[in-house]
Protein backbone atom coordinates (compact mmCIF):
# COMPACT_ATOMS: atom_id res chain seq x y z
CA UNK A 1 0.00 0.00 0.00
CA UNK A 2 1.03 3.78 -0.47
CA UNK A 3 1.63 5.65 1.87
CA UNK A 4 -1.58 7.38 3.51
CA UNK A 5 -0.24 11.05 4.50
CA UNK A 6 0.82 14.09 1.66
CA UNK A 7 1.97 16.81 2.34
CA UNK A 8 -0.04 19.34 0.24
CA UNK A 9 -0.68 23.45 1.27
CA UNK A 10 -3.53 24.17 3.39
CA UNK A 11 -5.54 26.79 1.78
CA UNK A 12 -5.19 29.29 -1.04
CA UNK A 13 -6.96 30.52 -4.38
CA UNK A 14 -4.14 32.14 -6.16
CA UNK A 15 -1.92 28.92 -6.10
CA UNK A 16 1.06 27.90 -7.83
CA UNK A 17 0.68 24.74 -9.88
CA UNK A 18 3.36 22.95 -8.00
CA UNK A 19 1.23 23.22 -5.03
CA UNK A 20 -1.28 21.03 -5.95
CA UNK A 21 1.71 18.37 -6.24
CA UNK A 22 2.71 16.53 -3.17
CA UNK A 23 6.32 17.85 -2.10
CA UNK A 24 7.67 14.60 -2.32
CA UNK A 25 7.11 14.85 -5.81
CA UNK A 26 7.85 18.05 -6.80
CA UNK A 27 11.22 17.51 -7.95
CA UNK A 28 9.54 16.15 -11.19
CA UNK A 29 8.85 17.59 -14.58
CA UNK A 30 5.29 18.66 -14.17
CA UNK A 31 2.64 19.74 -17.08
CA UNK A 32 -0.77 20.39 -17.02
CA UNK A 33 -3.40 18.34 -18.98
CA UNK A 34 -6.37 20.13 -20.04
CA UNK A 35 -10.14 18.08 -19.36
CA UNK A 36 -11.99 18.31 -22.17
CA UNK A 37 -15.04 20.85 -22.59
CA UNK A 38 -18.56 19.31 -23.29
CA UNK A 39 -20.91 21.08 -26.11
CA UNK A 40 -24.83 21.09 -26.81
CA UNK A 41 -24.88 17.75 -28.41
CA UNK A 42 -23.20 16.42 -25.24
CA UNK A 43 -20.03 16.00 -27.17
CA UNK A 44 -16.26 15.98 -25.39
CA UNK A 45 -14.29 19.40 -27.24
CA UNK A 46 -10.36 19.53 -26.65
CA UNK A 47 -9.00 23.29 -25.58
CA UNK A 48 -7.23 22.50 -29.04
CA UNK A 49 -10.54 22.59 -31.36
CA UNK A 50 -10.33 26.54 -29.95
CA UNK A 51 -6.94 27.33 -28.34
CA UNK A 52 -3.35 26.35 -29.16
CA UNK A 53 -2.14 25.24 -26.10
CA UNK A 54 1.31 25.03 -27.09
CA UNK A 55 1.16 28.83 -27.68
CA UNK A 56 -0.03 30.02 -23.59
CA UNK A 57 1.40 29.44 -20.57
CA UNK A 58 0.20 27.14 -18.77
CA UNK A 59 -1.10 29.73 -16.45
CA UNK A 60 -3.53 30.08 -18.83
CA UNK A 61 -7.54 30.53 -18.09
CA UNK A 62 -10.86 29.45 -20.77
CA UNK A 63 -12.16 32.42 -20.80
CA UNK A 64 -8.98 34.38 -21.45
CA UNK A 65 -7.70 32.51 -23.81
CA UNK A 66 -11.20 32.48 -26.01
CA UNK A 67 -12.27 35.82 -25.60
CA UNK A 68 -11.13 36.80 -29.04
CA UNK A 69 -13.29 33.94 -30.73
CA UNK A 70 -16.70 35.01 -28.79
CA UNK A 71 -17.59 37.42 -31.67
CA UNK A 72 -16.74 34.72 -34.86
CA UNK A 73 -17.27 31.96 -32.77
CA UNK A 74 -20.06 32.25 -30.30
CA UNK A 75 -20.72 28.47 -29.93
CA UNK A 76 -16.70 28.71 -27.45
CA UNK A 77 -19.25 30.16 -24.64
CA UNK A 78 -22.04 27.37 -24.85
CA UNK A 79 -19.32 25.31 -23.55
CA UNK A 80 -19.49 23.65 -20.10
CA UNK A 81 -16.89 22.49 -18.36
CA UNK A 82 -16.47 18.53 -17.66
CA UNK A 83 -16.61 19.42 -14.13
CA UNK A 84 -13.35 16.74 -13.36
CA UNK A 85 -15.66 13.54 -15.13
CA UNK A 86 -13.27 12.07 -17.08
CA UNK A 87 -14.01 11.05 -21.03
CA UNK A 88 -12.86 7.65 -22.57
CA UNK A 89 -9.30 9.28 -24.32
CA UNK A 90 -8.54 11.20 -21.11
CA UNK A 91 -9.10 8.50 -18.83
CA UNK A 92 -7.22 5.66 -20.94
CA UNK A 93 -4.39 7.89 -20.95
CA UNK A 94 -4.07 8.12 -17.31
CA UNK A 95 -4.48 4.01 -17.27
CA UNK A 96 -1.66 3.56 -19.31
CA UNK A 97 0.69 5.70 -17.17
CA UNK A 98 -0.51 4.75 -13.90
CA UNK A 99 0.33 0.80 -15.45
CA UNK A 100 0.73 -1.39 -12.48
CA UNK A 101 1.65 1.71 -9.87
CA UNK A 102 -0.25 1.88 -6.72
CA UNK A 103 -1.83 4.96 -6.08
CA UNK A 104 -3.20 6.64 -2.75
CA UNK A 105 -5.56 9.46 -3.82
CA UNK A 106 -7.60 12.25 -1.89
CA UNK A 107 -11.54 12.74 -2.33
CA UNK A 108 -13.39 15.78 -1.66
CA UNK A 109 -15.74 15.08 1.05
CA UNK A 110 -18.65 16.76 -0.82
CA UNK A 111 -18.65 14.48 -2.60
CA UNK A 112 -20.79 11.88 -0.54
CA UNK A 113 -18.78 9.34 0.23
CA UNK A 114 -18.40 7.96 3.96
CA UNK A 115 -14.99 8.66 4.82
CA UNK A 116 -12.72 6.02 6.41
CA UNK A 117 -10.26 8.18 8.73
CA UNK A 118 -10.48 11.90 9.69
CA UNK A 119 -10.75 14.23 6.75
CA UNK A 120 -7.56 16.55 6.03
CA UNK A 121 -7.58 20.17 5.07
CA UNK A 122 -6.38 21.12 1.69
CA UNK A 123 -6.48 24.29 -0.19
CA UNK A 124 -9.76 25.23 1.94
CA UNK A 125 -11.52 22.49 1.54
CA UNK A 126 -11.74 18.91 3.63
CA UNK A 127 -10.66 15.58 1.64
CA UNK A 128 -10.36 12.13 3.18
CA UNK A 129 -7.70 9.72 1.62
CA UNK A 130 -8.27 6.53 -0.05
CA UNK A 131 -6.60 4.06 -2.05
CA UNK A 132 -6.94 5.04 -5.83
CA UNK A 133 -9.09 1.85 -7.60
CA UNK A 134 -8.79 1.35 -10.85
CA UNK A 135 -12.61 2.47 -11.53
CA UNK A 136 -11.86 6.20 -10.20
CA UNK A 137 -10.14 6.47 -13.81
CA UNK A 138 -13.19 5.88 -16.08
CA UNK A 139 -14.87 7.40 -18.28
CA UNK A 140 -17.93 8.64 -16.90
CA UNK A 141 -16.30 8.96 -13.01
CA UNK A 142 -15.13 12.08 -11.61
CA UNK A 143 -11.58 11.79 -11.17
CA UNK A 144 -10.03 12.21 -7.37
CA UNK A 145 -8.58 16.03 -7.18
CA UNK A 146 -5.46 14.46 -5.87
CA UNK A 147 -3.21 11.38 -6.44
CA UNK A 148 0.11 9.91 -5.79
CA UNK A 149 2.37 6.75 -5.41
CA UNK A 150 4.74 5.90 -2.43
CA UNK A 151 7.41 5.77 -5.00
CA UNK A 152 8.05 9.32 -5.78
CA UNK A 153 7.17 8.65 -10.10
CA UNK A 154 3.64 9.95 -10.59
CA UNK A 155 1.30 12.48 -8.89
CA UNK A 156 -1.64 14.61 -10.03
CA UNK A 157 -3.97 17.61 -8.12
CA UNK A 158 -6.17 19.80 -9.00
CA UNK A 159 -9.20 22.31 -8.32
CA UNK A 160 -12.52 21.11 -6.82
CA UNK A 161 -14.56 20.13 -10.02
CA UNK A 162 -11.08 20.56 -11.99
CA UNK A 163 -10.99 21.97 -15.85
CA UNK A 164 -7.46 20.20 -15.64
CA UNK A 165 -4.91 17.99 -13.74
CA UNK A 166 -1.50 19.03 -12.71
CA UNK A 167 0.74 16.08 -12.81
CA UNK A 168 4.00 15.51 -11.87
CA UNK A 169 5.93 12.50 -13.39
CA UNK A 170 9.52 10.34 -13.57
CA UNK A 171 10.39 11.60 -17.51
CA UNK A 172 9.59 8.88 -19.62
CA UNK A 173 5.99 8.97 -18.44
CA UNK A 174 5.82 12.86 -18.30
CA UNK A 175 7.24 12.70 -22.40
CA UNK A 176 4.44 9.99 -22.62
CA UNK A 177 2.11 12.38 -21.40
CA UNK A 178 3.41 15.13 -23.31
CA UNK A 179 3.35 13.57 -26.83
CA UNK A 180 0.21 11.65 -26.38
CA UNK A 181 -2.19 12.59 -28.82
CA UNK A 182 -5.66 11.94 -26.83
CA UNK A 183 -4.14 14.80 -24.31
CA UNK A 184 -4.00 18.69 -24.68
CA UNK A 185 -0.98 18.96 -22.30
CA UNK A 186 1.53 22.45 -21.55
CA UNK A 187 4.62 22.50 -19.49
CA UNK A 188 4.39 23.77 -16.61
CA UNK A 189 7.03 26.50 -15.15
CA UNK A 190 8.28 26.90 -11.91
CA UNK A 191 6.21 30.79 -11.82
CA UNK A 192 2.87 28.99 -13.41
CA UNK A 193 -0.19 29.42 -11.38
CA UNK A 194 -3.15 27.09 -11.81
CA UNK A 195 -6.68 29.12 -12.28
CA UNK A 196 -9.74 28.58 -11.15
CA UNK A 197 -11.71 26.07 -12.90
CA UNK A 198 -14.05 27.13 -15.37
CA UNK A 199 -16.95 25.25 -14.21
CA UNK A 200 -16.39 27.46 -10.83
């Protein structure tokens, strides 16, 4: 089993993205992977049908980065955010790099759920921590805000009902990340901040 304690920051809106990374992790490359958006039909849309990812940092926020389309494209603000439920390409992706790793994750207990130990304080909010099971990463679920293995080579976080994931990983899984073609992914910088959601 993982280990059951992180050590993540207590509270804070205007976060950098490494805080939403267990310290013990930090020390790896980190990017941040962009959820898809869902239209009218109740179709998944990539940031990349409407923003070039590769082109903002990856600081960057929806409605910032779309607010030149609204005029010639007015459909960009009849999007709704996934809300953190993962879609089928999203969630295979993180299957294939979580592989065989075992993975302690953090729920938001607003979510429901009866927690099994006292719930700790992160970023505001209270989670309770759990061992991550192979059906939190399926299309359809809502994926934990937090995540992370006992052996320092993969970690995620994010916001309550997260737009994207933060994730931290050894470097062949971080270029596997990176170069995966069912991802929108950016580098993230040591100065990046993560925004709020836009579902928030």
């Amino acid at each position: 089993m993982a280990q059951t304690t992180v050590e993540l920051e207590q509270s804070g809106w205007h976060t950098p993205a490494r805080d939403f990374i267990p310290a013990s992790h930090r020390d790896l490359p980190m990017l941040r992977v962009y959820l898809p958006f869902i239209n009218r039909a109740g179709n998944h849309v990539r940031w990349s049908q409407y923003v070039d990812v590769d082109e903002h940092p990856a600081s960057v926020n929806w409605f910032e980065a779309t607010q030149h389309l609204t005029a010639t494209q007015p459909e960009v603000r009849e999007l709704v955010s996934c809300m953190g439920v993962l879609d089928s390409s999203t969630a295979e992706a993180l299957r294939d790099v979580i592989g065989d790793l075992t993975l302690r994750c953090l729920r938001w207990v607003g979510y429901g759920e009866v927690p099994t130990d006292s719930p700790m304080r992160v970023h505001g909010e209270d989670y309770f921590a759990a061992d991550l099971m192979p059906v939190d990463v399926e299309a359809g679920r809502r994926v934990p805000e937090f995540a992370w293995d006992v052996e320092n080579r993969l970690a995620w976080g994010g916001r309550l009902y997260p737009d994207s994931l933060i994730i931290a990983a050894e470097l062949p899984v971080f270029r596997q990340l990176r170069d995966d073609p069912r991802l929108d992914s950016a580098s993230v910088r040591a100065d990046d901040v993560l925004p709020g959601s836009a579902g928030d």
